[in-house]
Every structure is written in structure tokens, then in C-alpha cells.
C-alpha atoms as a PDB file:
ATOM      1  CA  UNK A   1       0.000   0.000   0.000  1.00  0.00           C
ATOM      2  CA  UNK A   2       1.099   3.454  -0.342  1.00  0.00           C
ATOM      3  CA  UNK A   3       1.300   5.949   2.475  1.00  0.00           C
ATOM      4  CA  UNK A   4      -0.727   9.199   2.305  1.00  0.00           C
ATOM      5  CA  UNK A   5       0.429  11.903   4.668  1.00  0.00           C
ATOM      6  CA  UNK A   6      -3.363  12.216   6.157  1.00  0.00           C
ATOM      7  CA  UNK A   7      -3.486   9.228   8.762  1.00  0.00           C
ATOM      8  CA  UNK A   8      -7.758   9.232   7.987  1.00  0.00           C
ATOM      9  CA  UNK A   9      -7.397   8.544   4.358  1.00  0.00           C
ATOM     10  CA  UNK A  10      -8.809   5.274   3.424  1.00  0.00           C
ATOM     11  CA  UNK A  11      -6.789   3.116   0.902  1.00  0.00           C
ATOM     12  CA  UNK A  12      -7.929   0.779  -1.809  1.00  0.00           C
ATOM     13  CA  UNK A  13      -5.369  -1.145  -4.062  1.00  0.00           C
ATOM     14  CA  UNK A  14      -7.012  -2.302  -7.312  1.00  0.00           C
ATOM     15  CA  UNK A  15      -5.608  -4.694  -9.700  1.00  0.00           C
ATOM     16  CA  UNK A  16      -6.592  -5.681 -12.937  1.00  0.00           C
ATOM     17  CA  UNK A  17      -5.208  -9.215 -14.716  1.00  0.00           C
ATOM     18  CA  UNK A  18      -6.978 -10.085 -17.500  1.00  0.00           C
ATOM     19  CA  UNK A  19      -9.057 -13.145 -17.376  1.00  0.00           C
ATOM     20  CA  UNK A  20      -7.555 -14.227 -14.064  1.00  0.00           C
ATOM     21  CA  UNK A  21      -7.659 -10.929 -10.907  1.00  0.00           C
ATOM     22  CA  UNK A  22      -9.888  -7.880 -11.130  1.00  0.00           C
ATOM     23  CA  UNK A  23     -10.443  -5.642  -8.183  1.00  0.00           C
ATOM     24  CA  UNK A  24     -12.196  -2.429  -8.599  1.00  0.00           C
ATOM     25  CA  UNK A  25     -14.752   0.078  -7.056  1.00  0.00           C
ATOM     26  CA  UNK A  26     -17.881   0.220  -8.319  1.00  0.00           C
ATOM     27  CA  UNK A  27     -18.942   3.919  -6.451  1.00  0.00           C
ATOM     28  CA  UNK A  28     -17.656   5.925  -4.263  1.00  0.00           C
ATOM     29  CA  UNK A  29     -15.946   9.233  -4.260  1.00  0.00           C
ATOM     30  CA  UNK A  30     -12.428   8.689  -4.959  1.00  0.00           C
ATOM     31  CA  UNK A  31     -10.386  11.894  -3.491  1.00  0.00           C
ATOM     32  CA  UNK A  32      -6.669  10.625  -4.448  1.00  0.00           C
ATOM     33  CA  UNK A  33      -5.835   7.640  -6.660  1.00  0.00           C
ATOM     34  CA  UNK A  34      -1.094   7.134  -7.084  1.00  0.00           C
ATOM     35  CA  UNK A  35      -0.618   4.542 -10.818  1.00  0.00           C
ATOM     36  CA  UNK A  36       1.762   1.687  -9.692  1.00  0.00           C
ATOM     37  CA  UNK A  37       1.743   0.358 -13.278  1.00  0.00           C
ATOM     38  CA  UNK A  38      -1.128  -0.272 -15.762  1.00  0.00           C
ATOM     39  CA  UNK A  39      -2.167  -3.080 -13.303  1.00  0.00           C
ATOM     40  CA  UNK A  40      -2.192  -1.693 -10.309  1.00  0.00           C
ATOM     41  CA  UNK A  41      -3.415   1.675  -8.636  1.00  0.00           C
ATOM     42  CA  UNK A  42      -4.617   2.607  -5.256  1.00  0.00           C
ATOM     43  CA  UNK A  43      -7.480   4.490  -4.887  1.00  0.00           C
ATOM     44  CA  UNK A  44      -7.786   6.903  -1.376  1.00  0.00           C
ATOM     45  CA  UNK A  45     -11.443   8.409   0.191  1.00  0.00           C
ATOM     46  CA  UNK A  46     -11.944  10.621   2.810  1.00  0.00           C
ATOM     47  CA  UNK A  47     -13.618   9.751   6.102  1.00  0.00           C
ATOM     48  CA  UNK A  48     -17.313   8.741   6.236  1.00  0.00           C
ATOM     49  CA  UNK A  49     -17.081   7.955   2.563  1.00  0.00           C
ATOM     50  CA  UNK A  50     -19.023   5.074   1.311  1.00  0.00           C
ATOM     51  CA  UNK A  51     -17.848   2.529  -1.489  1.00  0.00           C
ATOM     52  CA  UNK A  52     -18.602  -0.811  -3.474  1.00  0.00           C
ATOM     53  CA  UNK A  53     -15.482  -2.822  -3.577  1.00  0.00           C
ATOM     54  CA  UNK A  54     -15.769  -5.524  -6.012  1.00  0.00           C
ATOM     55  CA  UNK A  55     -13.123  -8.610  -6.120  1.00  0.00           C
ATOM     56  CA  UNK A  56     -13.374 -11.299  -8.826  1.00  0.00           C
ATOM     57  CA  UNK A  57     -10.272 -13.957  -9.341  1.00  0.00           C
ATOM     58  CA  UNK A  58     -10.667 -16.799 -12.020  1.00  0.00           C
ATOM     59  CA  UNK A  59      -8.620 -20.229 -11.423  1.00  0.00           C
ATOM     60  CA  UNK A  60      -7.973 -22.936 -14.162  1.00  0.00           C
ATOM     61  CA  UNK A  61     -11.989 -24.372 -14.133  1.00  0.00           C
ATOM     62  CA  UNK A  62     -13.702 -20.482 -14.013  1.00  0.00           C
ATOM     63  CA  UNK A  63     -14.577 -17.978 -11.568  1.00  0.00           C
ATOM     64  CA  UNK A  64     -12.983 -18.887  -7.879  1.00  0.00           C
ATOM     65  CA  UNK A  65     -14.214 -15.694  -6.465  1.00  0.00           C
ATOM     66  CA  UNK A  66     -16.396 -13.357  -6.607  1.00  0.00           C
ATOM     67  CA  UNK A  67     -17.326 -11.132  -3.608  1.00  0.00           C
ATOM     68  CA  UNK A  68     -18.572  -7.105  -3.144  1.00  0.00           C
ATOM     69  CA  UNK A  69     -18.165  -5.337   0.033  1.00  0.00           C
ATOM     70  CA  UNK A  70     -19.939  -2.362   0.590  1.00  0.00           C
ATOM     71  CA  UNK A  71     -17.627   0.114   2.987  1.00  0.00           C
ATOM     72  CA  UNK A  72     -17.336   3.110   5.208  1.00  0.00           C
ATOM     73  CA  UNK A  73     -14.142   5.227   5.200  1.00  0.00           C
ATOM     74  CA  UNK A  74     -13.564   5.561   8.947  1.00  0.00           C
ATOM     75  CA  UNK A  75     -12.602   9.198  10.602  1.00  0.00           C
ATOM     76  CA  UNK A  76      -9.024   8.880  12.558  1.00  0.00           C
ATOM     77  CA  UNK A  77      -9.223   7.009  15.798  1.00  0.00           C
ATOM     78  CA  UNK A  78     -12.500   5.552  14.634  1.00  0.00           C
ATOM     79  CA  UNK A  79     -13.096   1.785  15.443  1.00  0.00           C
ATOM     80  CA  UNK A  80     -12.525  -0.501  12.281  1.00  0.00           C
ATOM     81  CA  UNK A  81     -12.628  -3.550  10.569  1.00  0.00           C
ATOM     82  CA  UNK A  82     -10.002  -4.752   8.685  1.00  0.00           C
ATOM     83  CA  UNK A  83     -10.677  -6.049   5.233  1.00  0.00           C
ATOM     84  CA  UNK A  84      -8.487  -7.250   2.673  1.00  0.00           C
ATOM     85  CA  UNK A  85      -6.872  -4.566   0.066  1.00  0.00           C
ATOM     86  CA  UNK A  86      -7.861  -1.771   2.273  1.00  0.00           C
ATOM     87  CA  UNK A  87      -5.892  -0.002   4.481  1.00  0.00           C
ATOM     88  CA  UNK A  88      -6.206   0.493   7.249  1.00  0.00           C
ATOM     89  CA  UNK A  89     -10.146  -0.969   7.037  1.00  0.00           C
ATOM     90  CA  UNK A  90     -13.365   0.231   7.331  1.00  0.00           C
ATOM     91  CA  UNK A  91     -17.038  -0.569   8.692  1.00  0.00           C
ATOM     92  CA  UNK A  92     -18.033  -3.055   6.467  1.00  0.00           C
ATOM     93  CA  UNK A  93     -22.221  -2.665   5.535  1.00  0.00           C
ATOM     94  CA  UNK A  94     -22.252  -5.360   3.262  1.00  0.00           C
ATOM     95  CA  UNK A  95     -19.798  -8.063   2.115  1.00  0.00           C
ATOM     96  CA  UNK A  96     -21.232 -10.639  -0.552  1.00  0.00           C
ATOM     97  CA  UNK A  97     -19.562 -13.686  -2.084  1.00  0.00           C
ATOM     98  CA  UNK A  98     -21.384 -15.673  -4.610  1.00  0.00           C
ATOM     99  CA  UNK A  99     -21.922 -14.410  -8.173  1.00  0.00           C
ATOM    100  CA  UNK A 100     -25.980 -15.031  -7.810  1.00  0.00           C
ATOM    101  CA  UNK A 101     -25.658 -12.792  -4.547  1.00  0.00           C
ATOM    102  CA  UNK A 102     -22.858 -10.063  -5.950  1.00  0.00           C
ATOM    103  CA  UNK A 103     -25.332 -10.178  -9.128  1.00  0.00           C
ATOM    104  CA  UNK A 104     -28.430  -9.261  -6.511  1.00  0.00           C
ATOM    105  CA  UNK A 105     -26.146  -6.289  -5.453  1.00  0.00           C
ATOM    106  CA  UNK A 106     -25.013  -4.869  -8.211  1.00  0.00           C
ATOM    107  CA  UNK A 107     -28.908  -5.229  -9.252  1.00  0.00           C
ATOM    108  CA  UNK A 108     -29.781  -3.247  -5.765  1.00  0.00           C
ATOM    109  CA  UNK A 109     -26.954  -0.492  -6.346  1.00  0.00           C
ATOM    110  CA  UNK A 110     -28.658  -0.223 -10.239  1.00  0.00           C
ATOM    111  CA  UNK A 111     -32.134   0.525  -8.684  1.00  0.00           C
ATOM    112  CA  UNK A 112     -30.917   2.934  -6.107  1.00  0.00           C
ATOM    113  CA  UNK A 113     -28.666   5.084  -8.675  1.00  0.00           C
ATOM    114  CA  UNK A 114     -31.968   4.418 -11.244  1.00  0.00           C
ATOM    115  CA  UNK A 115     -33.709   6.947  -8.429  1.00  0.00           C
ATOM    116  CA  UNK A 116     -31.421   9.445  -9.092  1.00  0.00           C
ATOM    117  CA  UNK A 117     -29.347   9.040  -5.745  1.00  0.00           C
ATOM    118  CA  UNK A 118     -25.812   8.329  -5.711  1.00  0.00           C
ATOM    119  CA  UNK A 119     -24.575   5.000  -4.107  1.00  0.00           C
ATOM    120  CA  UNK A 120     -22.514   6.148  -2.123  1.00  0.00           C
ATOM    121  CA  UNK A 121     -24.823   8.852  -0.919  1.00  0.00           C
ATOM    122  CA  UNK A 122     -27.940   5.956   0.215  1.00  0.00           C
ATOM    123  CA  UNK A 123     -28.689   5.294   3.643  1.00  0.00           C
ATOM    124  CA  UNK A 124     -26.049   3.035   5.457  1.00  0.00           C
ATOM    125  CA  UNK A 125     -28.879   1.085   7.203  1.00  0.00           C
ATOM    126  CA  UNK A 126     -30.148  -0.059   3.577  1.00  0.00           C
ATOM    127  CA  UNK A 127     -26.583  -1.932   2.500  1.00  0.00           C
ATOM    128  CA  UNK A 128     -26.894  -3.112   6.093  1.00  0.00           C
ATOM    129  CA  UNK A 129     -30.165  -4.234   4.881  1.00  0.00           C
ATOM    130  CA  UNK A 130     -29.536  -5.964   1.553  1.00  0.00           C
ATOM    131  CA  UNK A 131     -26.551  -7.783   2.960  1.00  0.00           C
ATOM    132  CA  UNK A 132     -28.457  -9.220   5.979  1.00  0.00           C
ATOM    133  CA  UNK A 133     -30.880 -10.442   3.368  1.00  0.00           C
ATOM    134  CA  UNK A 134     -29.408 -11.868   0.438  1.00  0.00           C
ATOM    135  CA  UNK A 135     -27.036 -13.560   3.319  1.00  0.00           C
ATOM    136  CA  UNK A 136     -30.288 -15.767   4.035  1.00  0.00           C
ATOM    137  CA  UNK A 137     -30.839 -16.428   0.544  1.00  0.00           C
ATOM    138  CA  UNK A 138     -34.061 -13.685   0.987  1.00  0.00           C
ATOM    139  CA  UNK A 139     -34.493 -10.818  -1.817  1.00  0.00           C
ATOM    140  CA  UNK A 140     -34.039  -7.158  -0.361  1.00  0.00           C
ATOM    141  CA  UNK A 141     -36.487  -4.809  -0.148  1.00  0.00           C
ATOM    142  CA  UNK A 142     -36.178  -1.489  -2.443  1.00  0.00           C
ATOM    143  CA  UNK A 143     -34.938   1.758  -1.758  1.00  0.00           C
ATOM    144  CA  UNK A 144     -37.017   4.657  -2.384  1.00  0.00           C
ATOM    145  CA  UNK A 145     -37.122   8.521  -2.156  1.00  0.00           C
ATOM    146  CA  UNK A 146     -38.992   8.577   1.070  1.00  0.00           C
ATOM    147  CA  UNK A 147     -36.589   6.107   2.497  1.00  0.00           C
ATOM    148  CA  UNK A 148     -33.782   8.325   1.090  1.00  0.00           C
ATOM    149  CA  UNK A 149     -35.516  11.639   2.351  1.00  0.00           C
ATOM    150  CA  UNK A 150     -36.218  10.105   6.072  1.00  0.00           C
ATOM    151  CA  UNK A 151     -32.347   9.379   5.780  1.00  0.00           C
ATOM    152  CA  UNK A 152     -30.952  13.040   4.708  1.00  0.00           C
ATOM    153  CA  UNK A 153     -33.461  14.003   7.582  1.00  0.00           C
ATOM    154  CA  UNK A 154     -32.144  12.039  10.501  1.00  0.00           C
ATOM    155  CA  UNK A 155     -28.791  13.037   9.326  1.00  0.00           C
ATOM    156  CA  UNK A 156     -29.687  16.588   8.684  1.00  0.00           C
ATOM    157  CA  UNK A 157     -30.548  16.595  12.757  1.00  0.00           C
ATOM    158  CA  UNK A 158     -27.742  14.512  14.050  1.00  0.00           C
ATOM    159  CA  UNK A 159     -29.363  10.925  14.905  1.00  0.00           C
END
């Protein structure tokens, strides 16, 4: 990983290696990003940042792995999770493996952006949501804009 001066920036190293490793970030609001090579980059968000990282490796018979976490960027001194590729961690809201299941997310992040809202910008409580329930094989609910507006409210006021 490379060091960034600020000690809150979250770091993501992506690689791409065609037809066998690809990890990349399907939203979130990169603020830095250093090239390594053309393989390899690491991307950096500030605190309280959310993102979709997506991990996919392929062995000799197909796909091996294929998982999406959705994260939080966590403020300095902040309690954290560690999670592979990202340094230091984050609070993890969601973290799918199976394509059927990473396919059901990538669905859910589809319909939310479909509303007009940004990812990244959804409540935390509804990735907490869609991973509980695609963990138990169950379909999530939607997001909508009165969902999303309760949200900006409650966040607006400081609960």
C-alpha cells in the first residue's frame, strides 16, 4: 500500500489481470488515486465515505471468487474492521460472495442510482439491509425517495 500523509485517508489497491484478478470500485468518491503500473493503482477516500469494492479472481476451471463489500471510510481514531486490500479498514455494511448474490447487489446499487441518488450517498442502514438479506438467501427490499428523504433528515438533525 502506499502511504498518504493524512493518517484518515482510506486506501484501496485495485488490480486488474486479465481473465484471471480484477479488483475495482464500483462507487464511491475517490479523493486521491497514485498509478503503480497499468495493473495496479490505489485508490484513497476521505472519512465517512461510502464505497462498493468488487473482487473477482478466475482459477484454471472459471470464476474462484467473486465477492462485493460495501464500505465506510472511517474518521481517525475511529473503530474498524479490517478487510483485505484496504488499508487500514473500514465498517463493512455489506460483504457478498457468490456471483448469484454479488449479481443481486449490483442489481440493488442499479435501482438505487436508477432513483437518481448516488450509491454512495444511500442510507447506510439499507446496505446493512440488503446484505443481511441476500445472506439468508431472501431478496431485499427497495430503496425509495422517502426512504432516502427520512435518511438526509435524521442526518440533517444529528441521529
Amino acid at each position: 500500500m502506499v502511504e498518504h500523509p493524512r493518517s484518515d485517508i482510506t486506501r484501496v489497491d485495485l488490480l486488474f489481470l486479465a481473465d484471471r484478478i480484477e479488483r475495482w470500485i464500483r462507487f464511491g468518491d475517490v479523493i486521491g488515486e497514485t498509478v503503480h503500473d497499468r495493473r495496479r493503482r490505489t485508490v484513497m477516500f476521505a472519512p465517512d465515505t461510502v464505497f462498493a469494492f468488487v473482487r473477482w479472481r478466475a482459477g484454471e476451471y472459471g470464476t474462484v471468487e467473486s465477492r462485493i463489500a460495501i464500505l465506510r471510510a472511517v474518521r481517525s481514531g475511529e473503530a474498524f474492521t479490517t478487510y483485505p486490500e484496504v488499508g487500514p479498514g473500514a465498517e463493512i455494511l455489506l460483504d457478498i460472495h457468490g456471483w448469484t448474490k454479488v449479481q443481486a447487489v449490483l442489481e440493488a446499487i442499479d435501482r438505487v442510482e436508477q432513483l437518481g441518488v448516488p450509491a454512495g450517498q444511500a442510507a447506510p442502514d439499507y446496505w446493512r439491509h440488503v446484505g443481511a438479506r441476500l445472506g439468508v438467501g431472501l431478496p431485499a427490499r427497495g430503496y425509495d425517495r422517502a426512504r432516502h428523504r427520512a435518511f438526509r433528515m435524521r442526518r440533517r438533525i444529528g441521529l
